[in-house]
PDB file of N, CA and C in Angstrom:
ATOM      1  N   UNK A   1     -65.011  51.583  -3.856  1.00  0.00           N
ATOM      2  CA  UNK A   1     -65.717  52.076  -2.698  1.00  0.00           C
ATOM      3  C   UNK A   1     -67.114  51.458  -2.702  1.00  0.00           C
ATOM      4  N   UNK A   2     -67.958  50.997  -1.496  1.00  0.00           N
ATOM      5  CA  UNK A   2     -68.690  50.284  -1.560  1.00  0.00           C
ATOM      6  C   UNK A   2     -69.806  51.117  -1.233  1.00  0.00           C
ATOM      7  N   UNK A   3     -71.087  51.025  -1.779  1.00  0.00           N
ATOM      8  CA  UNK A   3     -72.408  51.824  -1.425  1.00  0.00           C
ATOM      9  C   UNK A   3     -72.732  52.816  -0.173  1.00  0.00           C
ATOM     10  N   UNK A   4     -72.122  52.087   0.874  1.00  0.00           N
ATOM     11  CA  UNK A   4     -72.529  52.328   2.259  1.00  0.00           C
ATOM     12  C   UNK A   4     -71.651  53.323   2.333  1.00  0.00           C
ATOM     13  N   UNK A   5     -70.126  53.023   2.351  1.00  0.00           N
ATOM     14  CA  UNK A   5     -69.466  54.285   1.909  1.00  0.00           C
ATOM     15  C   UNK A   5     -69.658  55.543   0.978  1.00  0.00           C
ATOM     16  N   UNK A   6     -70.482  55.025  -0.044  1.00  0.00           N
ATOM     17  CA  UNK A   6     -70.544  56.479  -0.540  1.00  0.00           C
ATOM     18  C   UNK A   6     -71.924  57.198  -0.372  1.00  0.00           C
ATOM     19  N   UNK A   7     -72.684  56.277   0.735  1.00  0.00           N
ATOM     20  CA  UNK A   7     -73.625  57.519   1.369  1.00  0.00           C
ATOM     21  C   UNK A   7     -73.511  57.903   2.193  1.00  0.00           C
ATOM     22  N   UNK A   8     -72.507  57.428   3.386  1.00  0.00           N
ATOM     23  CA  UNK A   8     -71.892  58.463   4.510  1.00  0.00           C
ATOM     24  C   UNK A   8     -71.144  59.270   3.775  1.00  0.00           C
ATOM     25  N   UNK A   9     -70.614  59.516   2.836  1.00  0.00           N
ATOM     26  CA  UNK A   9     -69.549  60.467   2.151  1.00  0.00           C
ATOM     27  C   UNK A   9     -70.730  61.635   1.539  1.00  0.00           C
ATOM     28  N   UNK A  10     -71.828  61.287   1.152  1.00  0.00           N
ATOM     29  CA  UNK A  10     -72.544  62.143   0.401  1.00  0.00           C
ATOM     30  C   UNK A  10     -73.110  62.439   1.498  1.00  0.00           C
ATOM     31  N   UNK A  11     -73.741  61.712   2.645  1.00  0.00           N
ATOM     32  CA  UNK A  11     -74.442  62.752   3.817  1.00  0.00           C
ATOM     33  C   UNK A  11     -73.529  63.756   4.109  1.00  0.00           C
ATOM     34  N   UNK A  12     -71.703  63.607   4.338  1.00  0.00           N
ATOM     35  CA  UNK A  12     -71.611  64.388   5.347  1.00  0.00           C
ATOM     36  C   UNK A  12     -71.120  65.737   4.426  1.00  0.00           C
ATOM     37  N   UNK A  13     -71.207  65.744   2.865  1.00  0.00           N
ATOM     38  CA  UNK A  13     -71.394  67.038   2.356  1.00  0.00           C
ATOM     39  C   UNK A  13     -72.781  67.774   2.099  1.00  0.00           C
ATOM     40  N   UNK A  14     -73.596  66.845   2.118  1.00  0.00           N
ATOM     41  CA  UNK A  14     -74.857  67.971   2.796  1.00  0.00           C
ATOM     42  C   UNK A  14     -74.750  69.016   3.583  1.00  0.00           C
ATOM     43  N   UNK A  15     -75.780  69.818   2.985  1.00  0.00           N
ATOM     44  CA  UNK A  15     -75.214  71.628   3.606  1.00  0.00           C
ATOM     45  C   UNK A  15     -75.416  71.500   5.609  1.00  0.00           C
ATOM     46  N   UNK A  16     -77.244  70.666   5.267  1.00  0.00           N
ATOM     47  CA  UNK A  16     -77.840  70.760   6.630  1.00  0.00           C
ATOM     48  C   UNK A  16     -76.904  69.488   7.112  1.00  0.00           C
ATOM     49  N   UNK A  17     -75.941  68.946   7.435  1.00  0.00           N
ATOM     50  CA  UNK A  17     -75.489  67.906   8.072  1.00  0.00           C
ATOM     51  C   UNK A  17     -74.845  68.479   8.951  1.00  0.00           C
ATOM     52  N   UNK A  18     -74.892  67.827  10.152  1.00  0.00           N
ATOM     53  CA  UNK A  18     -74.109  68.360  11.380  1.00  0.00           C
ATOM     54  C   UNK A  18     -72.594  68.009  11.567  1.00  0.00           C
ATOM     55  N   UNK A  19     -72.194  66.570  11.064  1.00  0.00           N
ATOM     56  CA  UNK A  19     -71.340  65.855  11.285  1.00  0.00           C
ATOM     57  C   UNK A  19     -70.094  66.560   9.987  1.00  0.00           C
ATOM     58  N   UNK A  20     -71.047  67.444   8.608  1.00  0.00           N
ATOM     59  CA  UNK A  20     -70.043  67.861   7.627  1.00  0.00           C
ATOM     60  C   UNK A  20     -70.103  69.249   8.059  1.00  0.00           C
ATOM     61  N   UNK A  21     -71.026  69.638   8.926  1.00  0.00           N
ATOM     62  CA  UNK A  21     -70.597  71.227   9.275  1.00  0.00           C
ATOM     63  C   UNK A  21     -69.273  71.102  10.312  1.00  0.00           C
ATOM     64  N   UNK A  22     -69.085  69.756  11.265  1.00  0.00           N
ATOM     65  CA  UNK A  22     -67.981  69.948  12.103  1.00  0.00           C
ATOM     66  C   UNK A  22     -67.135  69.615  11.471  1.00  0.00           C
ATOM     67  N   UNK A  23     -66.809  68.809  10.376  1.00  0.00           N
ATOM     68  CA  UNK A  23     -65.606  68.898   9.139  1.00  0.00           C
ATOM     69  C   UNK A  23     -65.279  69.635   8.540  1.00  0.00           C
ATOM     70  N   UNK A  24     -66.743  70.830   8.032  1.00  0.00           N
ATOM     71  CA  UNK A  24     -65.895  71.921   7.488  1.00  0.00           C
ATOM     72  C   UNK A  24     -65.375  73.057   8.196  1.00  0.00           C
ATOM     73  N   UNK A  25     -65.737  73.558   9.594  1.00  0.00           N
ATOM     74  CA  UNK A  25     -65.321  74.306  11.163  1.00  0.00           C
ATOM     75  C   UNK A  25     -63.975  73.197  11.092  1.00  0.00           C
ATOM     76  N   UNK A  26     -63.390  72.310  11.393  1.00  0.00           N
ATOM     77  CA  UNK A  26     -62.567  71.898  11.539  1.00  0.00           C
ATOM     78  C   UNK A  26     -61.611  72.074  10.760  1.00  0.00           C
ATOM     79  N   UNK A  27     -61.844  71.942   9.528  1.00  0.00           N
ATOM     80  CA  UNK A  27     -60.848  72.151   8.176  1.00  0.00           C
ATOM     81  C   UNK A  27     -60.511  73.978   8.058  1.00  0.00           C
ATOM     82  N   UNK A  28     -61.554  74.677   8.941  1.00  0.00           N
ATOM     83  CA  UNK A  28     -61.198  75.882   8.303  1.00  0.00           C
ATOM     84  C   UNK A  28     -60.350  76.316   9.432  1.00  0.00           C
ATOM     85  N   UNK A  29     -60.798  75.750  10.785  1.00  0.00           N
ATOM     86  CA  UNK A  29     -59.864  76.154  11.949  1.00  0.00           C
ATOM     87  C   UNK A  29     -58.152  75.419  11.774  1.00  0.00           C
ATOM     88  N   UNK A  30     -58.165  74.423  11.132  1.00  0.00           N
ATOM     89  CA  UNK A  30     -56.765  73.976  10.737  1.00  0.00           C
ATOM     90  C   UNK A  30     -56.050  75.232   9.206  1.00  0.00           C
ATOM     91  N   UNK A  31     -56.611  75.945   8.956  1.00  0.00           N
ATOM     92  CA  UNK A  31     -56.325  76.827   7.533  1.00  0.00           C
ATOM     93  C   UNK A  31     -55.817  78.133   8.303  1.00  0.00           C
ATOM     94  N   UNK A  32     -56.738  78.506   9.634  1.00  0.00           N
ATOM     95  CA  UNK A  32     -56.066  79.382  10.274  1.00  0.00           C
ATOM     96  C   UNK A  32     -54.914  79.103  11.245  1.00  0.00           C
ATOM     97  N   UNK A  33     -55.079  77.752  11.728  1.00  0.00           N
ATOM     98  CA  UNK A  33     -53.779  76.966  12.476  1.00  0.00           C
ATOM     99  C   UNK A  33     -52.755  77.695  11.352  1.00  0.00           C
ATOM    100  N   UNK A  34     -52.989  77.266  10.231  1.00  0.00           N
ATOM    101  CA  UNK A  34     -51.765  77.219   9.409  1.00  0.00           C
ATOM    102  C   UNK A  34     -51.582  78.936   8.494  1.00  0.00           C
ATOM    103  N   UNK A  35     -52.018  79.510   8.406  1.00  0.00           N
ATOM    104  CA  UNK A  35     -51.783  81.048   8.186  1.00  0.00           C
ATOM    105  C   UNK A  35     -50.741  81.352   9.631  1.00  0.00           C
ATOM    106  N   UNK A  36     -51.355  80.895  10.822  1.00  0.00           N
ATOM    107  CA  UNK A  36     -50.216  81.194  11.775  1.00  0.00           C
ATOM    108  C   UNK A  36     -48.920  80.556  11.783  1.00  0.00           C
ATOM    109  N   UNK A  37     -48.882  79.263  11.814  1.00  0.00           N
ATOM    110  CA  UNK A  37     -47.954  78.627  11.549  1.00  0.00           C
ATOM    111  C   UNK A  37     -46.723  79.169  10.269  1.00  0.00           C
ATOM    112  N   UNK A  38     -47.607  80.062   9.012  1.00  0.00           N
ATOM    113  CA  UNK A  38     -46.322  80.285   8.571  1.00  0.00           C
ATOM    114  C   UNK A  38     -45.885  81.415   8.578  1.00  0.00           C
ATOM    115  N   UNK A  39     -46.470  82.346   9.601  1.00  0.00           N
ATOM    116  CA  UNK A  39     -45.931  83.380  10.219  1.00  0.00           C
ATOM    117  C   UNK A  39     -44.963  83.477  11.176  1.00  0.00           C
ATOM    118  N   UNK A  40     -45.368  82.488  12.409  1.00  0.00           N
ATOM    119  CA  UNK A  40     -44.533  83.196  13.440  1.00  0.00           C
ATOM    120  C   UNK A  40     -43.418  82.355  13.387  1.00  0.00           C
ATOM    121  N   UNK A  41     -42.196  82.104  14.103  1.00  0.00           N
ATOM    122  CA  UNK A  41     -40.895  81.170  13.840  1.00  0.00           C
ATOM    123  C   UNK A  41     -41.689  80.390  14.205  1.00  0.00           C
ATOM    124  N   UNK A  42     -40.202  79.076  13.464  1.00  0.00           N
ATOM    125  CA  UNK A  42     -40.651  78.076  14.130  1.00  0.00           C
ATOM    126  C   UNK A  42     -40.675  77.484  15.060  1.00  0.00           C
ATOM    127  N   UNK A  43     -40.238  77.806  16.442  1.00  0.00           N
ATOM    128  CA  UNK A  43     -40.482  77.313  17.831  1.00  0.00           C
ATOM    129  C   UNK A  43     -41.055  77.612  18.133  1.00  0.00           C
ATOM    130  N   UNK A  44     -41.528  78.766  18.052  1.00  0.00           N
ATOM    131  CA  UNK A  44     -43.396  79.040  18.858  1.00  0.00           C
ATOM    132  C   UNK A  44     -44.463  78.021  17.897  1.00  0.00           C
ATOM    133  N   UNK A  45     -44.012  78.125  16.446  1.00  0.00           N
ATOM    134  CA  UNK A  45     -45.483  77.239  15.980  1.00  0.00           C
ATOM    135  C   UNK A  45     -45.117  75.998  16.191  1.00  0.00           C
ATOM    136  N   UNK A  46     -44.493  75.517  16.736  1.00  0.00           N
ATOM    137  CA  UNK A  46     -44.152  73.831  17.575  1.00  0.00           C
ATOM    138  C   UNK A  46     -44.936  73.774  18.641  1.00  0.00           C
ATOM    139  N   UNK A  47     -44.857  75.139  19.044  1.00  0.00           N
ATOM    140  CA  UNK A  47     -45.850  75.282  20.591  1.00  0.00           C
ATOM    141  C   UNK A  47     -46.972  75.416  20.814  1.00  0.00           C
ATOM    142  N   UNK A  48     -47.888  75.719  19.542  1.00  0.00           N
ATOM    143  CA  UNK A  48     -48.733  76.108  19.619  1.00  0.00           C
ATOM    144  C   UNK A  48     -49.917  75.755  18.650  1.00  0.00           C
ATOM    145  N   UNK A  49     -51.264  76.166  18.820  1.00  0.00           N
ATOM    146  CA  UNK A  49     -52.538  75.466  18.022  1.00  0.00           C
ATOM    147  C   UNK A  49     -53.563  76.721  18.373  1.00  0.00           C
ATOM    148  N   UNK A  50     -54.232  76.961  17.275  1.00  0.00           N
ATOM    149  CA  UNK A  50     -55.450  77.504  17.162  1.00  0.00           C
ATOM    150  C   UNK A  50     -56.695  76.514  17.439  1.00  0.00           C
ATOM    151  N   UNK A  51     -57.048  76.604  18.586  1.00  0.00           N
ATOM    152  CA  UNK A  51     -58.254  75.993  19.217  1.00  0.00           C
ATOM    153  C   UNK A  51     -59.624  76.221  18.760  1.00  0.00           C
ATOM    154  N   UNK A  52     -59.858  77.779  18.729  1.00  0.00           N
ATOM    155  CA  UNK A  52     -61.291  77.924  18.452  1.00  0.00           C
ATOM    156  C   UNK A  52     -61.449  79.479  17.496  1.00  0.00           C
ATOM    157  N   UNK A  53     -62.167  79.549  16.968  1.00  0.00           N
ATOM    158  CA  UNK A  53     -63.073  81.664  16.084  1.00  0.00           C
ATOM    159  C   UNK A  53     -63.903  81.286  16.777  1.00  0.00           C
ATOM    160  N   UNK A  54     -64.019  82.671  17.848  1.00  0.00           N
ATOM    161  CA  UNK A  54     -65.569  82.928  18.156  1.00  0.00           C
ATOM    162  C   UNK A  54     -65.938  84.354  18.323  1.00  0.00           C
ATOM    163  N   UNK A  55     -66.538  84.804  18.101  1.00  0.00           N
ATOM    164  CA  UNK A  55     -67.062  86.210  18.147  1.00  0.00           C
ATOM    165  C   UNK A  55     -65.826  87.166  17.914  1.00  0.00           C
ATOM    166  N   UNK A  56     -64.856  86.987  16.470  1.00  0.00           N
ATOM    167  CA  UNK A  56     -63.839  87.878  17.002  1.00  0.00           C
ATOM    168  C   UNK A  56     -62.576  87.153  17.563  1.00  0.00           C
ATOM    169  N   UNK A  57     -63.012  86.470  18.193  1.00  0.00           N
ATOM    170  CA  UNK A  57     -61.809  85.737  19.381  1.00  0.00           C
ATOM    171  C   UNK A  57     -60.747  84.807  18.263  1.00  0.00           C
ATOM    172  N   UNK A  58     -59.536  84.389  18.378  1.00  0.00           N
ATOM    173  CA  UNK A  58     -58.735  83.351  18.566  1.00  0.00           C
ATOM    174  C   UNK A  58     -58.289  82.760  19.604  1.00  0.00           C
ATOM    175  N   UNK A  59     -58.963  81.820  19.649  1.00  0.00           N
ATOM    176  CA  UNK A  59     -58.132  81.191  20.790  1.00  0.00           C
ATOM    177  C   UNK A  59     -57.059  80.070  20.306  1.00  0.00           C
ATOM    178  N   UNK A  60     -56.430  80.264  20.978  1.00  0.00           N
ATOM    179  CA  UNK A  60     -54.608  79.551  20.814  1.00  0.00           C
ATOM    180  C   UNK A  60     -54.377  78.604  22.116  1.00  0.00           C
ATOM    181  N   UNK A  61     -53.670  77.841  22.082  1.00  0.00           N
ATOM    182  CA  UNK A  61     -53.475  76.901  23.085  1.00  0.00           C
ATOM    183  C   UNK A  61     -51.629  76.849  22.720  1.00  0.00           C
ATOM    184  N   UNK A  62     -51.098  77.110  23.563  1.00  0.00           N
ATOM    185  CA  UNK A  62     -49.515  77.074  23.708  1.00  0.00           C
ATOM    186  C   UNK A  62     -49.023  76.096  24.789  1.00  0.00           C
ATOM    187  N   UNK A  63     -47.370  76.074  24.758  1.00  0.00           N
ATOM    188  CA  UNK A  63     -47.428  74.527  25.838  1.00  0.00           C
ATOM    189  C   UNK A  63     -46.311  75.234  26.905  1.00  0.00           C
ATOM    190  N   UNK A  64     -46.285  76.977  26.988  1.00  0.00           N
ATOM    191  CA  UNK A  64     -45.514  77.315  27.456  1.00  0.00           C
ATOM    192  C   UNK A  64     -45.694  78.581  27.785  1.00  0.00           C
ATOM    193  N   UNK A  65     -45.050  79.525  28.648  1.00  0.00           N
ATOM    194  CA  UNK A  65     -45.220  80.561  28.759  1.00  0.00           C
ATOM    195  C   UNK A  65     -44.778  81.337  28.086  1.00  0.00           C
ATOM    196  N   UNK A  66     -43.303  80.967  27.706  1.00  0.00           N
ATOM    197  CA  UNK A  66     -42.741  81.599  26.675  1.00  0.00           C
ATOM    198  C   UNK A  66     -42.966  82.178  25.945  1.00  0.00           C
ATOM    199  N   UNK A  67     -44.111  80.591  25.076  1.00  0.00           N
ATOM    200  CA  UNK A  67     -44.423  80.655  24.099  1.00  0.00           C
ATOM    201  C   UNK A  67     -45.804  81.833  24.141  1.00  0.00           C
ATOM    202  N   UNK A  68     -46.644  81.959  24.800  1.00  0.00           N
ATOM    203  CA  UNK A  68     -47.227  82.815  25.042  1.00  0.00           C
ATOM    204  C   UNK A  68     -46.622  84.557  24.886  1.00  0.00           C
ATOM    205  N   UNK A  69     -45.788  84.552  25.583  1.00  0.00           N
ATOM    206  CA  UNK A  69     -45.028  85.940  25.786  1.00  0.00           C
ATOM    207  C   UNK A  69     -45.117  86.393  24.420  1.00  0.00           C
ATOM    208  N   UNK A  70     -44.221  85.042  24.080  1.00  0.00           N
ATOM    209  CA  UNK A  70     -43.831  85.868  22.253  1.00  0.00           C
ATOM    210  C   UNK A  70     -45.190  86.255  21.467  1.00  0.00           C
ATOM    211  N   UNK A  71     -46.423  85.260  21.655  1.00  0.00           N
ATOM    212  CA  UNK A  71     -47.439  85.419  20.702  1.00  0.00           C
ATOM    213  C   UNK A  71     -48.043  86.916  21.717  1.00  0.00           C
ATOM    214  N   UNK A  72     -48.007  87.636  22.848  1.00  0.00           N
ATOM    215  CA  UNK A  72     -48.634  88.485  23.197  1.00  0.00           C
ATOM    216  C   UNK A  72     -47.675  89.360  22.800  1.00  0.00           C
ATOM    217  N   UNK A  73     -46.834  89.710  22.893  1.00  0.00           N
ATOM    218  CA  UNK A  73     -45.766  90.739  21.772  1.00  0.00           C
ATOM    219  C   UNK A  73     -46.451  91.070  20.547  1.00  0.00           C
ATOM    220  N   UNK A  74     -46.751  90.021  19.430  1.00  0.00           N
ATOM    221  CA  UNK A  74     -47.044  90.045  18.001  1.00  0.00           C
ATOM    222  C   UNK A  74     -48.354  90.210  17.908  1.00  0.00           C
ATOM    223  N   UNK A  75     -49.113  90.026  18.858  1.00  0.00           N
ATOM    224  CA  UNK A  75     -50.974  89.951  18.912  1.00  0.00           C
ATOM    225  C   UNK A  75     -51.236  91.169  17.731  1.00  0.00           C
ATOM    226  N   UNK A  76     -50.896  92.385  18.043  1.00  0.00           N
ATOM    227  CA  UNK A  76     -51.432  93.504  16.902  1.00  0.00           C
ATOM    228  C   UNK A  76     -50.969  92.745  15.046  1.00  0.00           C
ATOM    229  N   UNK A  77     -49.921  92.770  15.214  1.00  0.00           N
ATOM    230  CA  UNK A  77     -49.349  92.204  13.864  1.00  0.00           C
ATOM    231  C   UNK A  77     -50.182  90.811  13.425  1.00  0.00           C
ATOM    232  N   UNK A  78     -50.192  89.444  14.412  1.00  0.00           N
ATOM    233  CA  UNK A  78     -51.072  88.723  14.135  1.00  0.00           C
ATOM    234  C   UNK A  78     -52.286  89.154  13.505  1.00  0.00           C
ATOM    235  N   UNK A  79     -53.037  89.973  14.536  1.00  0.00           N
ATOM    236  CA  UNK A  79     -54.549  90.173  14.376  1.00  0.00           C
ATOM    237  C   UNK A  79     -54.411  90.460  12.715  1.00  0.00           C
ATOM    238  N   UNK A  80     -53.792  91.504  12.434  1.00  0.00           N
ATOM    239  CA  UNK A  80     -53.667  92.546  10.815  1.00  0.00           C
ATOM    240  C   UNK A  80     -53.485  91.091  10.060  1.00  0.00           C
ATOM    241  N   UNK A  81     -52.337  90.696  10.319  1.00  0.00           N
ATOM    242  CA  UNK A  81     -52.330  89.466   9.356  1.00  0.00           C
ATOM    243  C   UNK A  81     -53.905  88.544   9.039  1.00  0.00           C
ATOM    244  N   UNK A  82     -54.255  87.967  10.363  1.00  0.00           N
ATOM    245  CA  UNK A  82     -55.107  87.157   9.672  1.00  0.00           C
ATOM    246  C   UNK A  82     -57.105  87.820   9.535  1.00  0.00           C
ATOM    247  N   UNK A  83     -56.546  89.241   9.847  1.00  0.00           N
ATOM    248  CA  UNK A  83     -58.026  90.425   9.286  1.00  0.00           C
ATOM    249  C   UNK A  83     -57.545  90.026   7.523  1.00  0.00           C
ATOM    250  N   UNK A  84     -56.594  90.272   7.415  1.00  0.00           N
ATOM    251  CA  UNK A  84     -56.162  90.631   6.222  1.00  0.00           C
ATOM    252  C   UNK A  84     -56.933  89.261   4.945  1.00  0.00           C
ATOM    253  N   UNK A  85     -56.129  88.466   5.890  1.00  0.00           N
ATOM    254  CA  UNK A  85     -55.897  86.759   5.035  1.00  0.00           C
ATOM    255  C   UNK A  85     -57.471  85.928   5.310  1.00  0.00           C
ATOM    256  N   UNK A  86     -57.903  86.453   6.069  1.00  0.00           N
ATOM    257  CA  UNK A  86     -59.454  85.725   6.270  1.00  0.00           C
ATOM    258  C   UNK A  86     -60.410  86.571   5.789  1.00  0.00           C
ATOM    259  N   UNK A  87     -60.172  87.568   5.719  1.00  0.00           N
ATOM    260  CA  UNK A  87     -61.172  88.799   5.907  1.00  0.00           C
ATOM    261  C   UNK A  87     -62.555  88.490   7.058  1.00  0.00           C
ATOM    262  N   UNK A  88     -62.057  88.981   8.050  1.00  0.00           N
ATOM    263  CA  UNK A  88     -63.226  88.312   8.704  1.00  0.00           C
ATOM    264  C   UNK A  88     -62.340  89.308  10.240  1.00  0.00           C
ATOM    265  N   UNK A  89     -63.369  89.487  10.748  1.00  0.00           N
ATOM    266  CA  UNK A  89     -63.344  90.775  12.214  1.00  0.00           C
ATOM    267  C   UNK A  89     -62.633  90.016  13.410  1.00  0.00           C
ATOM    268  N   UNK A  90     -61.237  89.956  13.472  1.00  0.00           N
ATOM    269  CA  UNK A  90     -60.204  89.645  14.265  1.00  0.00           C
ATOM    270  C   UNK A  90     -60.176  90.814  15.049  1.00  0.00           C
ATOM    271  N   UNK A  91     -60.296  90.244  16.088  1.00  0.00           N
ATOM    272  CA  UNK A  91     -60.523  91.631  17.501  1.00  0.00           C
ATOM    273  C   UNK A  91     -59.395  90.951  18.623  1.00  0.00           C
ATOM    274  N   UNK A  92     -59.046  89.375  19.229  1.00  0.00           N
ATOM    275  CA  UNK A  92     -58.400  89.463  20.064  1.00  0.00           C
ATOM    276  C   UNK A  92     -58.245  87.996  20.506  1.00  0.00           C
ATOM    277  N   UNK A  93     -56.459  88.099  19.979  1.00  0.00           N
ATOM    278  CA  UNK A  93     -56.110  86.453  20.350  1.00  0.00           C
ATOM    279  C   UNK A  93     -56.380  86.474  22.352  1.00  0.00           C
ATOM    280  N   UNK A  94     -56.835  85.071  22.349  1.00  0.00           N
ATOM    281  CA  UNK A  94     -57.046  84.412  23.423  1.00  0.00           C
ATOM    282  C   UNK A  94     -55.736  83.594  23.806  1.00  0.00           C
ATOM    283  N   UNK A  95     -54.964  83.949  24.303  1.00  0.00           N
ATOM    284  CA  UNK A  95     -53.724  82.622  24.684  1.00  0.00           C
ATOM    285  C   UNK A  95     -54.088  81.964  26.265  1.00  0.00           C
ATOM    286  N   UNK A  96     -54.146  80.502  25.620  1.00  0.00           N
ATOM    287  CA  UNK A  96     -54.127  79.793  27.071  1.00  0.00           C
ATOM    288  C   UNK A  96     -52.965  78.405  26.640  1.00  0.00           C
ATOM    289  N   UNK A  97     -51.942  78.853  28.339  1.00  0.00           N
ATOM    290  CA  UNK A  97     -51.180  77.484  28.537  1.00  0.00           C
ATOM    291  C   UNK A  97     -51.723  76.568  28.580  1.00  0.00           C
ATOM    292  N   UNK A  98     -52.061  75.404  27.592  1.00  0.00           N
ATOM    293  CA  UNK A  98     -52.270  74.039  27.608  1.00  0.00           C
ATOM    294  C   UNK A  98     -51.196  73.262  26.876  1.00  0.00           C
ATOM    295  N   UNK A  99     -51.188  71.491  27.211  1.00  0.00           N
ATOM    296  CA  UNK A  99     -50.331  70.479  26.277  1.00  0.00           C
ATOM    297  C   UNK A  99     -50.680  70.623  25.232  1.00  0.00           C
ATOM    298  N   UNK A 100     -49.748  71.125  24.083  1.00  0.00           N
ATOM    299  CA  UNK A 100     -49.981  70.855  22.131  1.00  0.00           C
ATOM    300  C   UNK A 100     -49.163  69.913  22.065  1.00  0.00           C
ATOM    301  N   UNK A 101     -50.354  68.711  21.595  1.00  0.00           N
ATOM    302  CA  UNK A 101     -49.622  67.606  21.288  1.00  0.00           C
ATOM    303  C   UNK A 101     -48.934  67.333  19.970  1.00  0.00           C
ATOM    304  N   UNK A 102     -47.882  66.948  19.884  1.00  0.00           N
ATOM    305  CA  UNK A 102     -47.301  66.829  19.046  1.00  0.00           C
ATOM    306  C   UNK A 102     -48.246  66.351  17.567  1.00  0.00           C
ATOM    307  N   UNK A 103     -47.619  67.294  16.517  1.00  0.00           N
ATOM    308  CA  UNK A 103     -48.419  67.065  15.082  1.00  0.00           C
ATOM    309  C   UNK A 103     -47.832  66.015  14.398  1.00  0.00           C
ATOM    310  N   UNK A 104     -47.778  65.112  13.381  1.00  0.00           N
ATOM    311  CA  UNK A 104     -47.534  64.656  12.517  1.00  0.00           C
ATOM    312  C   UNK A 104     -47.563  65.603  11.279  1.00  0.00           C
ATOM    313  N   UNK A 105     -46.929  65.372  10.159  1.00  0.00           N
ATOM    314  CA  UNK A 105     -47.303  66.058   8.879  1.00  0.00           C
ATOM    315  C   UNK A 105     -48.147  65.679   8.265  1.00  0.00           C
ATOM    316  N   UNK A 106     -48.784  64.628   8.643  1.00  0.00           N
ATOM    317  CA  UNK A 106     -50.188  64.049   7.544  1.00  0.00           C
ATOM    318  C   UNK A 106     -51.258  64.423   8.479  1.00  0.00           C
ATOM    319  N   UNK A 107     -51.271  64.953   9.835  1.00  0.00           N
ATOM    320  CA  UNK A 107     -52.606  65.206  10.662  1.00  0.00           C
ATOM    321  C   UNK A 107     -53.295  66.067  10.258  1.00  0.00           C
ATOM    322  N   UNK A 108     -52.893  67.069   9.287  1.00  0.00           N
ATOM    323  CA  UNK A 108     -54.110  67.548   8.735  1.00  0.00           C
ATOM    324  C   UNK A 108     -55.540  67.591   8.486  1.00  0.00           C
ATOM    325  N   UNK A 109     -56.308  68.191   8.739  1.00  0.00           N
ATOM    326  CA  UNK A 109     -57.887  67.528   8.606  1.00  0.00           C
ATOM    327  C   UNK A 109     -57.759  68.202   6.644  1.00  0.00           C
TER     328      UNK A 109
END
């Protein structure tokens, strides 16, 4: 690895860095992607993505109505689950129909 590389690598774990605070918001919003993912079946989590935590909120992005239906059925059970698994004040999935584009298994952040 060459110099230049390993001071963009060391900036972007700096606490005050902006560019490693949206890597680590990103990495943690893919951790709750995936607490859901190995909850609900698997055709809804084909359908679906955790978009955003905000105040409480999940927001979810689904590619269907369906798929929606089913996640507004489970919303109480969700919420408990990931109060539980995050510890952190889950008050109320957000579902909105949008395209979830297809994942790869290495897209992971």
């Amino acid at each position: 690895m060459d110099a230049d590389a390993k001071n963009v690598g060391a900036h972007l774990e700096l606490p005050d860095s902006p560019v490693g605070e949206l890597l680590r918001r990103a990495r943690w919003l893919a951790e709750i992607d995936q607490i859901f993912r190995d909850w609900v079946p698997a055709p809804i989590a084909r359908a679906m993505r955790v978009a955003n935590f905000r105040d409480g909120i999940i927001v979810i992005y689904v590619d269907s109505a369906a798929a929606l239906t089913q996640l507004r059925y489970s919303e109480q059970e969700l919420l408990q689950v990931l109060t539980q698994r995050l510890k952190l004040p889950c008050k109320k999935l957000e579902i909105k129909i949008k395209g979830v584009p297809p994942r790869s298994p290495s897209a992971r952040v």
